[in-house]
PDB file of N, CA and C in Angstrom:
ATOM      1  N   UNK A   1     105.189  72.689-116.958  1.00  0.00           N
ATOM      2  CA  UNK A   1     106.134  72.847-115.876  1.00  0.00           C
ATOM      3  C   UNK A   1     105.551  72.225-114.608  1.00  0.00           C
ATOM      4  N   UNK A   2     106.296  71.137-113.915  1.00  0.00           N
ATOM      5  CA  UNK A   2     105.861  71.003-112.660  1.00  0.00           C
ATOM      6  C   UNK A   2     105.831  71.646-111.485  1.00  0.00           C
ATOM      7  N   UNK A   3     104.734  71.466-110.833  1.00  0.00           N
ATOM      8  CA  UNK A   3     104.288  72.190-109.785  1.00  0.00           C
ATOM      9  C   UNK A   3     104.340  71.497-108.232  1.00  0.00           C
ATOM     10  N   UNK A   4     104.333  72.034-107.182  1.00  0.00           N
ATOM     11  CA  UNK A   4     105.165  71.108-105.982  1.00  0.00           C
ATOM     12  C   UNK A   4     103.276  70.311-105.873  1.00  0.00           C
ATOM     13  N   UNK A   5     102.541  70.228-106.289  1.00  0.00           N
ATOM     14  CA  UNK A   5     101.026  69.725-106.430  1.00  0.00           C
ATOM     15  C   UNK A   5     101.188  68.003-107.325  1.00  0.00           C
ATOM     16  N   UNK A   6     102.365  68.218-108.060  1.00  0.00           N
ATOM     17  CA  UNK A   6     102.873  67.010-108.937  1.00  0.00           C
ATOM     18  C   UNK A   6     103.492  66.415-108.223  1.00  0.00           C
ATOM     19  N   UNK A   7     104.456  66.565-107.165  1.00  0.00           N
ATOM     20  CA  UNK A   7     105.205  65.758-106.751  1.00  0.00           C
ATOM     21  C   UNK A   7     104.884  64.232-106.121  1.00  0.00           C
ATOM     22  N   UNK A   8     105.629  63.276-106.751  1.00  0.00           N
ATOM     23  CA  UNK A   8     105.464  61.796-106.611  1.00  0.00           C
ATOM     24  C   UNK A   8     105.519  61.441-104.750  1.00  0.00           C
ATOM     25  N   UNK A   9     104.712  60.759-104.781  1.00  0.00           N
ATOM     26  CA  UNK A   9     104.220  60.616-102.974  1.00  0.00           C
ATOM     27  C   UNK A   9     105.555  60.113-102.514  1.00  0.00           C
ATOM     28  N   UNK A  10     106.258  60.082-101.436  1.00  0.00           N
ATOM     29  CA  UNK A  10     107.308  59.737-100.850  1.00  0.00           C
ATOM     30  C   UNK A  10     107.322  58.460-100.349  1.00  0.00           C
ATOM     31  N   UNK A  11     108.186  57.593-100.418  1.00  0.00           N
ATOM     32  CA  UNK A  11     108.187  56.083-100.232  1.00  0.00           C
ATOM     33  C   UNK A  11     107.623  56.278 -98.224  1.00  0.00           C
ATOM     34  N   UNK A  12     107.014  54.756 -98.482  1.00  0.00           N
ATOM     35  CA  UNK A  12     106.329  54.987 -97.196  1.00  0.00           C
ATOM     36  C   UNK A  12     106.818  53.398 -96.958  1.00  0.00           C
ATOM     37  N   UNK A  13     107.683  52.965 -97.100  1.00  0.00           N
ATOM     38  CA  UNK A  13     107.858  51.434 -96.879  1.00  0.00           C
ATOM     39  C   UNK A  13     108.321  51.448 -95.439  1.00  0.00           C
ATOM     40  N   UNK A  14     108.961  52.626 -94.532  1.00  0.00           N
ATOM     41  CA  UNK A  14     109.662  52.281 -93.508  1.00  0.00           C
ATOM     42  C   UNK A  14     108.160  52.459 -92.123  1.00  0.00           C
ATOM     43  N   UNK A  15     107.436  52.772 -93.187  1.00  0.00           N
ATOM     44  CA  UNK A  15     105.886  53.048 -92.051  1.00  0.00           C
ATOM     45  C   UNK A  15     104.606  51.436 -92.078  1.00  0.00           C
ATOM     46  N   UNK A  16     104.553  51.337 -91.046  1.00  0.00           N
ATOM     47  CA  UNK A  16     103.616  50.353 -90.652  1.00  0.00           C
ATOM     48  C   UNK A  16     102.267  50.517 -91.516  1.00  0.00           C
ATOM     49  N   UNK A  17     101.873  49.417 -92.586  1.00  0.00           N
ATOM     50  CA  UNK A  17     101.242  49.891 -93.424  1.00  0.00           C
ATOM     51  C   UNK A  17     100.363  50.249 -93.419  1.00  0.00           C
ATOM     52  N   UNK A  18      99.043  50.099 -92.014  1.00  0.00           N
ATOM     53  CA  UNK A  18      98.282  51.149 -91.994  1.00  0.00           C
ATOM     54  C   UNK A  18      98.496  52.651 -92.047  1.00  0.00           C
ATOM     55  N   UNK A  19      99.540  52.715 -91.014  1.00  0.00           N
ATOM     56  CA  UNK A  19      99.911  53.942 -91.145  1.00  0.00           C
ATOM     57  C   UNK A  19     100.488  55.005 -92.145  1.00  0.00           C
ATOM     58  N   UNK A  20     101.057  54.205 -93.421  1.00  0.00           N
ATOM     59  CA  UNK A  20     101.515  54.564 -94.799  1.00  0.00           C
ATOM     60  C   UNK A  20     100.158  55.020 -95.579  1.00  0.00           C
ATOM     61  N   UNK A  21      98.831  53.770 -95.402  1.00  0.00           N
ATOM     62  CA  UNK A  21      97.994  54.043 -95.975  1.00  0.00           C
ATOM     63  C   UNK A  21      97.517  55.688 -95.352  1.00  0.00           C
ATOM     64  N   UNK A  22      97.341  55.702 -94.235  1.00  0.00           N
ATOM     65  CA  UNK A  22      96.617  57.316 -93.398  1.00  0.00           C
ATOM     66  C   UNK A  22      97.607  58.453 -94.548  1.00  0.00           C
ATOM     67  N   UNK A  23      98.794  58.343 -94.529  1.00  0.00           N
ATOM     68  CA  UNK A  23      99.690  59.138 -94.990  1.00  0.00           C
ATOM     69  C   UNK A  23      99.481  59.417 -96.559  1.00  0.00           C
ATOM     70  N   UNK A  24      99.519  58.196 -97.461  1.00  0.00           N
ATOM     71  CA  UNK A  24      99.320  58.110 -98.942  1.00  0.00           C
ATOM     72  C   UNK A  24      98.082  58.753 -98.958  1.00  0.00           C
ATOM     73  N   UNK A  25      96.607  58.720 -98.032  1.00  0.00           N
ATOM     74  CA  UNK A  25      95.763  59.270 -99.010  1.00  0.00           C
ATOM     75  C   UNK A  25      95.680  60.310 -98.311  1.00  0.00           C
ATOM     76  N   UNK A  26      96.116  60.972 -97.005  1.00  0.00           N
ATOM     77  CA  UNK A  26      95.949  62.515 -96.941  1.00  0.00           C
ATOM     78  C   UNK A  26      96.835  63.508 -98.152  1.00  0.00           C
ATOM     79  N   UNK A  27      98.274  62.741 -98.501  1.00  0.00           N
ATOM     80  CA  UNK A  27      98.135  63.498 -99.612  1.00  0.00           C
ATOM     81  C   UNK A  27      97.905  62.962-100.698  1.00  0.00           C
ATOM     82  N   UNK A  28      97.215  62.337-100.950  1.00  0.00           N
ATOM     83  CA  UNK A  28      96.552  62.244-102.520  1.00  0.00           C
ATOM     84  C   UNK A  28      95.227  62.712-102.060  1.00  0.00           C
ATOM     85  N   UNK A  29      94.665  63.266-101.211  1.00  0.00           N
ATOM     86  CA  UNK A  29      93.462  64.264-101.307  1.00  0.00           C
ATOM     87  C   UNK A  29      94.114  65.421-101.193  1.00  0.00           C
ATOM     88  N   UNK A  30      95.465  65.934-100.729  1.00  0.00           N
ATOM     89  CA  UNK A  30      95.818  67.567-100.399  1.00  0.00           C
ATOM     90  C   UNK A  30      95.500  67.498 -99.004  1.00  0.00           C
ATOM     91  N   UNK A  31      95.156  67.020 -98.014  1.00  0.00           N
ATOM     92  CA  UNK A  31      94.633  67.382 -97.064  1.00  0.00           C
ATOM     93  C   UNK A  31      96.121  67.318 -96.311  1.00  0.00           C
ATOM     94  N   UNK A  32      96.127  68.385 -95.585  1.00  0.00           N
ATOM     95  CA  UNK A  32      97.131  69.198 -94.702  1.00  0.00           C
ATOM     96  C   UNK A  32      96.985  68.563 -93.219  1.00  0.00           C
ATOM     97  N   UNK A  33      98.246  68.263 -92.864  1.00  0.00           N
ATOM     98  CA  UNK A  33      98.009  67.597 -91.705  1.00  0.00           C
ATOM     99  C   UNK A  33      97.067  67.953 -90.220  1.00  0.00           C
ATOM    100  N   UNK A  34      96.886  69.461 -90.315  1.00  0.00           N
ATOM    101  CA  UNK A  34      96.444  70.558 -89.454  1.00  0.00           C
ATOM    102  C   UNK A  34      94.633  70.061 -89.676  1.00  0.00           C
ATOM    103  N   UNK A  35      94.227  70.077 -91.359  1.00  0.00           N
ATOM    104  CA  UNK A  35      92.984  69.220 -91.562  1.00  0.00           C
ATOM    105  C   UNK A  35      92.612  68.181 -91.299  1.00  0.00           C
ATOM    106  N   UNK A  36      93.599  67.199 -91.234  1.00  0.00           N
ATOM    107  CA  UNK A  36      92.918  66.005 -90.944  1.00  0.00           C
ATOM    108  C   UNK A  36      93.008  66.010 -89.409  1.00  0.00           C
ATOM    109  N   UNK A  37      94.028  65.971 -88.846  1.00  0.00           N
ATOM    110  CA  UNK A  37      93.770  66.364 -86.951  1.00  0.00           C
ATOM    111  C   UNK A  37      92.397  66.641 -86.621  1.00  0.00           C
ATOM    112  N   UNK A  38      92.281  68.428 -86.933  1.00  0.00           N
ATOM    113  CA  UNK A  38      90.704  68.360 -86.788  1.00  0.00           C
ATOM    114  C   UNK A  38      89.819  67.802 -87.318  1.00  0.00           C
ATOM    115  N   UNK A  39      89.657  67.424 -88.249  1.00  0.00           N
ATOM    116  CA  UNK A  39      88.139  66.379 -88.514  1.00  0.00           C
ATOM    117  C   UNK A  39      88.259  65.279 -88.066  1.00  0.00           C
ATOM    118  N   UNK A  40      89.224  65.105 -86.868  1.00  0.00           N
ATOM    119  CA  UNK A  40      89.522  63.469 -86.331  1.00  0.00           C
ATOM    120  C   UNK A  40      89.364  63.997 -84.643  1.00  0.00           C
ATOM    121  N   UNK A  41      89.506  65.486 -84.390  1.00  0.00           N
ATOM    122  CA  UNK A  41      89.772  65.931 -83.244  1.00  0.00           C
ATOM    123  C   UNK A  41      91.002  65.313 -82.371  1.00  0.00           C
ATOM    124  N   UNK A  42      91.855  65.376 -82.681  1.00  0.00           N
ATOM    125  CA  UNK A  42      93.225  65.053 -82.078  1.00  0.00           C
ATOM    126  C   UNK A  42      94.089  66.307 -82.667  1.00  0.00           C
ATOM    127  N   UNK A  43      95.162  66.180 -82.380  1.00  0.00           N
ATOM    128  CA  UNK A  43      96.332  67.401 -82.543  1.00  0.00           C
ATOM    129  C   UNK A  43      96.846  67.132 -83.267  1.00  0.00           C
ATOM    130  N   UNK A  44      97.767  68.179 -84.340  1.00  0.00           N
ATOM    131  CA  UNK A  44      98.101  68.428 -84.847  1.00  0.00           C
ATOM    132  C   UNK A  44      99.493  67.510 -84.824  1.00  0.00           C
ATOM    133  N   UNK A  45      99.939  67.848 -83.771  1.00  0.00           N
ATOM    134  CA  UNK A  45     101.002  67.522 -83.177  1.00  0.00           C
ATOM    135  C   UNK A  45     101.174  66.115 -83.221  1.00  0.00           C
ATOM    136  N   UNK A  46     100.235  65.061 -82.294  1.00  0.00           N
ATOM    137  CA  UNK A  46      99.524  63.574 -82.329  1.00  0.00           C
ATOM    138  C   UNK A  46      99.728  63.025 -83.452  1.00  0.00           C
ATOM    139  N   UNK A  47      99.098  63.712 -84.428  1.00  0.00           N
ATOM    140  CA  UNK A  47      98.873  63.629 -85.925  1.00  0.00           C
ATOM    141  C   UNK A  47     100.400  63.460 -86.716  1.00  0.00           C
ATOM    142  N   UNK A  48     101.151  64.130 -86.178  1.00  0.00           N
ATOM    143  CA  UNK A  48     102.643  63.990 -86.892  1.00  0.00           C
ATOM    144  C   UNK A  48     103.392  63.224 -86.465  1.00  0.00           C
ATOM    145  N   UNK A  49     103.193  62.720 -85.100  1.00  0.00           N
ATOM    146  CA  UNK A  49     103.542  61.721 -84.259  1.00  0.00           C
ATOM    147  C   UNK A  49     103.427  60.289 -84.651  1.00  0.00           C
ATOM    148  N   UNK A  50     101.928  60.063 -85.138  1.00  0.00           N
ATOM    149  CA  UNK A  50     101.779  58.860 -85.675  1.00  0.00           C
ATOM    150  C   UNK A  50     102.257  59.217 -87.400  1.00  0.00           C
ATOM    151  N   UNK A  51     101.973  59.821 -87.562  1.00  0.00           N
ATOM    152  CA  UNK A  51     102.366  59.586 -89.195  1.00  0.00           C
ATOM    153  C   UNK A  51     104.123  59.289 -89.445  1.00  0.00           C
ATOM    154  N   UNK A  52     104.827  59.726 -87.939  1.00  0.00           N
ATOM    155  CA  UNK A  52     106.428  59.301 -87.966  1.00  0.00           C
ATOM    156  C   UNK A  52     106.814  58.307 -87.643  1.00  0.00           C
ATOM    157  N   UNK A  53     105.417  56.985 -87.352  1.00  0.00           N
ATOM    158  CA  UNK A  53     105.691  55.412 -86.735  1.00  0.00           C
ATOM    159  C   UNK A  53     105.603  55.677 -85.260  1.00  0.00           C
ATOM    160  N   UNK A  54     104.679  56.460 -84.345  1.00  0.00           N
ATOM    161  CA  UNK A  54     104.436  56.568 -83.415  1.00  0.00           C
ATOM    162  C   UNK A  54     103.649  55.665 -82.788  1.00  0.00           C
ATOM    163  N   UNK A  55     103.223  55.702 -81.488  1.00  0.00           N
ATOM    164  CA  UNK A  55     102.335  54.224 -81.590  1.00  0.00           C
ATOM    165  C   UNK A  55     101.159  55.486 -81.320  1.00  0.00           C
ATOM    166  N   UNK A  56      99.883  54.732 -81.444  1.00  0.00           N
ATOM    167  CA  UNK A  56      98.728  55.563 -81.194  1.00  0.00           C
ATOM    168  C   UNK A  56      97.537  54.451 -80.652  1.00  0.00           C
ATOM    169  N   UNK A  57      96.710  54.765 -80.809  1.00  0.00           N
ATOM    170  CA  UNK A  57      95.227  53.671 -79.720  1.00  0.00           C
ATOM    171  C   UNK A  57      95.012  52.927 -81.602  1.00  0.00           C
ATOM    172  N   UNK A  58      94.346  51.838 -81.404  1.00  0.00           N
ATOM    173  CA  UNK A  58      93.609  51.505 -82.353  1.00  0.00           C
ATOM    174  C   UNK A  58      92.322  52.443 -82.574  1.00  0.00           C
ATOM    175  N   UNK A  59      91.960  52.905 -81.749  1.00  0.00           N
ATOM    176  CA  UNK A  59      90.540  53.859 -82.131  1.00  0.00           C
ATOM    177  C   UNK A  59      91.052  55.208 -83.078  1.00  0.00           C
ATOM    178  N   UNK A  60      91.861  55.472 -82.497  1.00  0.00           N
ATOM    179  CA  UNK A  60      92.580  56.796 -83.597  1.00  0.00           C
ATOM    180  C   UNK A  60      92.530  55.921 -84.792  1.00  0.00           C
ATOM    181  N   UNK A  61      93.507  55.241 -84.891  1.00  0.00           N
ATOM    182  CA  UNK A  61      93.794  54.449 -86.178  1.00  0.00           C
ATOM    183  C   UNK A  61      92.532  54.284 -86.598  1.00  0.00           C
ATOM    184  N   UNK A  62      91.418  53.756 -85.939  1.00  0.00           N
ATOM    185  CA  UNK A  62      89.741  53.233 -87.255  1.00  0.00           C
ATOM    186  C   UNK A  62      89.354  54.479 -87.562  1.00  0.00           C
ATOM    187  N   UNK A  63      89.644  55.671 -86.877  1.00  0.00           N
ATOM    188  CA  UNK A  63      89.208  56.705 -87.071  1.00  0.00           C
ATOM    189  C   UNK A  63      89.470  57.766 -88.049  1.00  0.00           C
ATOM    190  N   UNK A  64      90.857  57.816 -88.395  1.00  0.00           N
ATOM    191  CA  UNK A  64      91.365  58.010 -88.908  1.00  0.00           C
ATOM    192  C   UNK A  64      91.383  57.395 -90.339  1.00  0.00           C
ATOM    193  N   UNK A  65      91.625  56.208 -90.401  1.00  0.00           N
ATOM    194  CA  UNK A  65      90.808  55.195 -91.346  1.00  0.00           C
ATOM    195  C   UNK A  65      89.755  55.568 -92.062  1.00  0.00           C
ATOM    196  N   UNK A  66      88.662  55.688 -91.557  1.00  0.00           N
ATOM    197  CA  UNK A  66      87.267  56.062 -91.420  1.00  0.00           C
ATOM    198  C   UNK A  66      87.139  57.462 -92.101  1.00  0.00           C
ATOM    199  N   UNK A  67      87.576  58.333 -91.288  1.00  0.00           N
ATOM    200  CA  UNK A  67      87.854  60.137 -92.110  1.00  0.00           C
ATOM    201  C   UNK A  67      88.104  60.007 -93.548  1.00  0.00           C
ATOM    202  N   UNK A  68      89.498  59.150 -94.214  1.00  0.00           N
ATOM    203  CA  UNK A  68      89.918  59.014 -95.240  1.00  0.00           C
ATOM    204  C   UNK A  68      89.274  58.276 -96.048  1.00  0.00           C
ATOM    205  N   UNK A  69      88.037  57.375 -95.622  1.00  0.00           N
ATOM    206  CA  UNK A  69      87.431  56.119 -96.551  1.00  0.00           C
ATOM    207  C   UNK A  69      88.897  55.072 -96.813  1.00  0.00           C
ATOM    208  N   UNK A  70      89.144  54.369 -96.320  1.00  0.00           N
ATOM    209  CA  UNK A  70      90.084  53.476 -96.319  1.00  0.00           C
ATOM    210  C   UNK A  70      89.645  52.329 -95.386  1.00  0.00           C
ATOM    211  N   UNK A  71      89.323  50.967 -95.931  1.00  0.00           N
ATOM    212  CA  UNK A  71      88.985  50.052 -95.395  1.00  0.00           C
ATOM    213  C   UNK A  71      90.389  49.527 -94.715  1.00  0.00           C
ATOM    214  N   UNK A  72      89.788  49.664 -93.387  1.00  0.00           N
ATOM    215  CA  UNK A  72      90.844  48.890 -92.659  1.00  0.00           C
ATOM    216  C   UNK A  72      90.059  47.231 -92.425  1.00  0.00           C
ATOM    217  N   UNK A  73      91.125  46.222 -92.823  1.00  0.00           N
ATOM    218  CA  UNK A  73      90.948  44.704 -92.749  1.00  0.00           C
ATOM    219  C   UNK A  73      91.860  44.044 -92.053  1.00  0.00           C
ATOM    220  N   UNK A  74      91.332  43.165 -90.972  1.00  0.00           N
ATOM    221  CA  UNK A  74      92.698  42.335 -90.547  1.00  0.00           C
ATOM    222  C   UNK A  74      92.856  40.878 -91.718  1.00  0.00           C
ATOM    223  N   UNK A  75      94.163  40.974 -91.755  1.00  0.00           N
ATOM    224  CA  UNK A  75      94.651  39.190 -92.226  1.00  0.00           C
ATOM    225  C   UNK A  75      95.545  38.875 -91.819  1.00  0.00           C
ATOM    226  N   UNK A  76      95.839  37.566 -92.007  1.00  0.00           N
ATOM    227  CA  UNK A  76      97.035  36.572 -91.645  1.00  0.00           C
ATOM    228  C   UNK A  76      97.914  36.643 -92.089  1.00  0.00           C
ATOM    229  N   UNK A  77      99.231  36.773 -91.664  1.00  0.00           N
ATOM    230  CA  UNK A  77     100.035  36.623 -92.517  1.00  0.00           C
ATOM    231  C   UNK A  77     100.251  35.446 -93.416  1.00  0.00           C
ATOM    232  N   UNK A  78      99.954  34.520 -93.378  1.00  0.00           N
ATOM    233  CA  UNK A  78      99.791  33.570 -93.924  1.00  0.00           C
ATOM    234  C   UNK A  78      98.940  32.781 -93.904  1.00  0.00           C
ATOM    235  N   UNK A  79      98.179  31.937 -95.019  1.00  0.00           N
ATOM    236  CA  UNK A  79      96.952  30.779 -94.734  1.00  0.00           C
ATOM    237  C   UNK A  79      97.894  29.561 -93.975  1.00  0.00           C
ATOM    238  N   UNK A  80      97.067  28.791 -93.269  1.00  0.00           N
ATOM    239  CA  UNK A  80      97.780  27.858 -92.377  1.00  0.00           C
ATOM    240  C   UNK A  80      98.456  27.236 -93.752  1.00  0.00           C
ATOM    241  N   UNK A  81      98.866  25.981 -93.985  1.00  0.00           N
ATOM    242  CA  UNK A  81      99.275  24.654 -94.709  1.00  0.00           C
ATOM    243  C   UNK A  81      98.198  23.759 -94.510  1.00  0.00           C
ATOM    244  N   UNK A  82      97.959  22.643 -95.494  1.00  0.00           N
ATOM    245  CA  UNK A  82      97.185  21.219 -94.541  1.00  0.00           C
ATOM    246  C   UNK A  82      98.373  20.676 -93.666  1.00  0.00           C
ATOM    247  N   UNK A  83      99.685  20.391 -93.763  1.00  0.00           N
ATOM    248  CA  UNK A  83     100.236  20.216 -92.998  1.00  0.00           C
ATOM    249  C   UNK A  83     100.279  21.009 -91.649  1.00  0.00           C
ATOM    250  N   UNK A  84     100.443  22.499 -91.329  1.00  0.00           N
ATOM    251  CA  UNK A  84      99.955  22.944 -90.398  1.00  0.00           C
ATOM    252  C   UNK A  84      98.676  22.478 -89.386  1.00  0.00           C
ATOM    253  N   UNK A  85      97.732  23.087 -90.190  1.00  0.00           N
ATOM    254  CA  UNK A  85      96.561  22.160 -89.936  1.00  0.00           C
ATOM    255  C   UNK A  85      96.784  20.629 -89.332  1.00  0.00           C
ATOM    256  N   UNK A  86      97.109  19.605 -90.055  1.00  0.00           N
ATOM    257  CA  UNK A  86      97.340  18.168 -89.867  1.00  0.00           C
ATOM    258  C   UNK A  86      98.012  18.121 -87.961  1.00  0.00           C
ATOM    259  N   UNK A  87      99.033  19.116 -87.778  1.00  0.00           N
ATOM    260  CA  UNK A  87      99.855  19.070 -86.650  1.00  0.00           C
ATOM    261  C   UNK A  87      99.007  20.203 -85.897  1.00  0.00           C
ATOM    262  N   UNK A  88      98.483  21.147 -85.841  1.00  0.00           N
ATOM    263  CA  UNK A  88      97.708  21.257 -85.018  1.00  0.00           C
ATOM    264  C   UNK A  88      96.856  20.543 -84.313  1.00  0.00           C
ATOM    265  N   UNK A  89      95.856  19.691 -85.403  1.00  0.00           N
ATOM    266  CA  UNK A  89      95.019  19.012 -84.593  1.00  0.00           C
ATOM    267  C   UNK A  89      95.316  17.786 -84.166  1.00  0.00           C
ATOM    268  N   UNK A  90      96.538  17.246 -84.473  1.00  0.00           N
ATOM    269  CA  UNK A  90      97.400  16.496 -83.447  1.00  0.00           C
ATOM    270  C   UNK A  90      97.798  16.872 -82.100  1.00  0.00           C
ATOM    271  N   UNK A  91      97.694  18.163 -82.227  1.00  0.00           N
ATOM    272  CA  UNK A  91      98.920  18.506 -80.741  1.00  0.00           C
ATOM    273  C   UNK A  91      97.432  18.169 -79.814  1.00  0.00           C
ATOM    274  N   UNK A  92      96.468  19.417 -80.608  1.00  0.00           N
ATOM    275  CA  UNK A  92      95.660  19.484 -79.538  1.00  0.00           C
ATOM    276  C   UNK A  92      94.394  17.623 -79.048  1.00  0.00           C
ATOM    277  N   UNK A  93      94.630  16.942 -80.045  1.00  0.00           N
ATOM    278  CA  UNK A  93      93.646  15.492 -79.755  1.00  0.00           C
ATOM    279  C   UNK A  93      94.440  14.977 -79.096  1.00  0.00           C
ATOM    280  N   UNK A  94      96.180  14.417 -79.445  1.00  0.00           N
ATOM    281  CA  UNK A  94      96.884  13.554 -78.562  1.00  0.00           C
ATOM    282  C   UNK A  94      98.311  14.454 -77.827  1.00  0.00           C
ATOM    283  N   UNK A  95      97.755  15.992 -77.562  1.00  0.00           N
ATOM    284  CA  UNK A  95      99.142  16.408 -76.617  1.00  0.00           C
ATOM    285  C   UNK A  95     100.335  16.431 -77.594  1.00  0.00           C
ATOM    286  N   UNK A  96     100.305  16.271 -78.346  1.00  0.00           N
ATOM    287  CA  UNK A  96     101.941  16.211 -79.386  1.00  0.00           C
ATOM    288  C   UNK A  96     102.333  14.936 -80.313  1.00  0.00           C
ATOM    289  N   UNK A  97     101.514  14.229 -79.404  1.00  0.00           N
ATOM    290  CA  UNK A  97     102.015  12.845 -79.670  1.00  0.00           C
ATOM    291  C   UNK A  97     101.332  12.545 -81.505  1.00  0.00           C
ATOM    292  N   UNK A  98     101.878  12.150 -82.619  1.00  0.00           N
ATOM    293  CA  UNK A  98     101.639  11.663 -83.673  1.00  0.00           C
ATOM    294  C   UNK A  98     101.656  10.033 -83.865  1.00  0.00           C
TER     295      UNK A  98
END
């Protein structure tokens, strides 16, 4: 029989994906939002704030990060092109001119 301990994590697509990640693994450890606040020392409150797409400091966010073991990484959204590339270093040697 399932138990509310089973229940499948709730889609997190409408959350900024760091912030999905903070969310996915407090509960896939159980940790109660009231727990993770304090071992981050922020509020409870704060804490529900950002987890609803709130904005918060980047330091909360590494921190938070950090509490959970979750590597936070920046990337690009995309690798340039060689064409990209090619017209960049056009603009910047001759001003635009090709």
């Amino acid at each position: 029989m399932p138990t509310h301990r089973d229940k499948p994590l709730p889609n997190l697509d409408h959350l900024d994906p760091l912030v999905g990640a903070v969310v996915a693994k407090r509960k896939q450890l159980r940790w109660s939002q009231a727990k993770l606040a304090q071992a981050e020392g922020i509020s409870r409150r704060a804490l529900l704030m950002i987890e609803k797409g709130g904005d918060c400091n980047l330091s909360t966010l590494r921190r938070l990060h950090s509490c959970l073991d979750i590597v936070m990484q920046a990337a690009s959204a995309h690798a340039p092109t060689l064409d990209d590339m090619n017209a960049q270093n056009a603009r910047e040697r001759f001003g635009g001119v090709r």
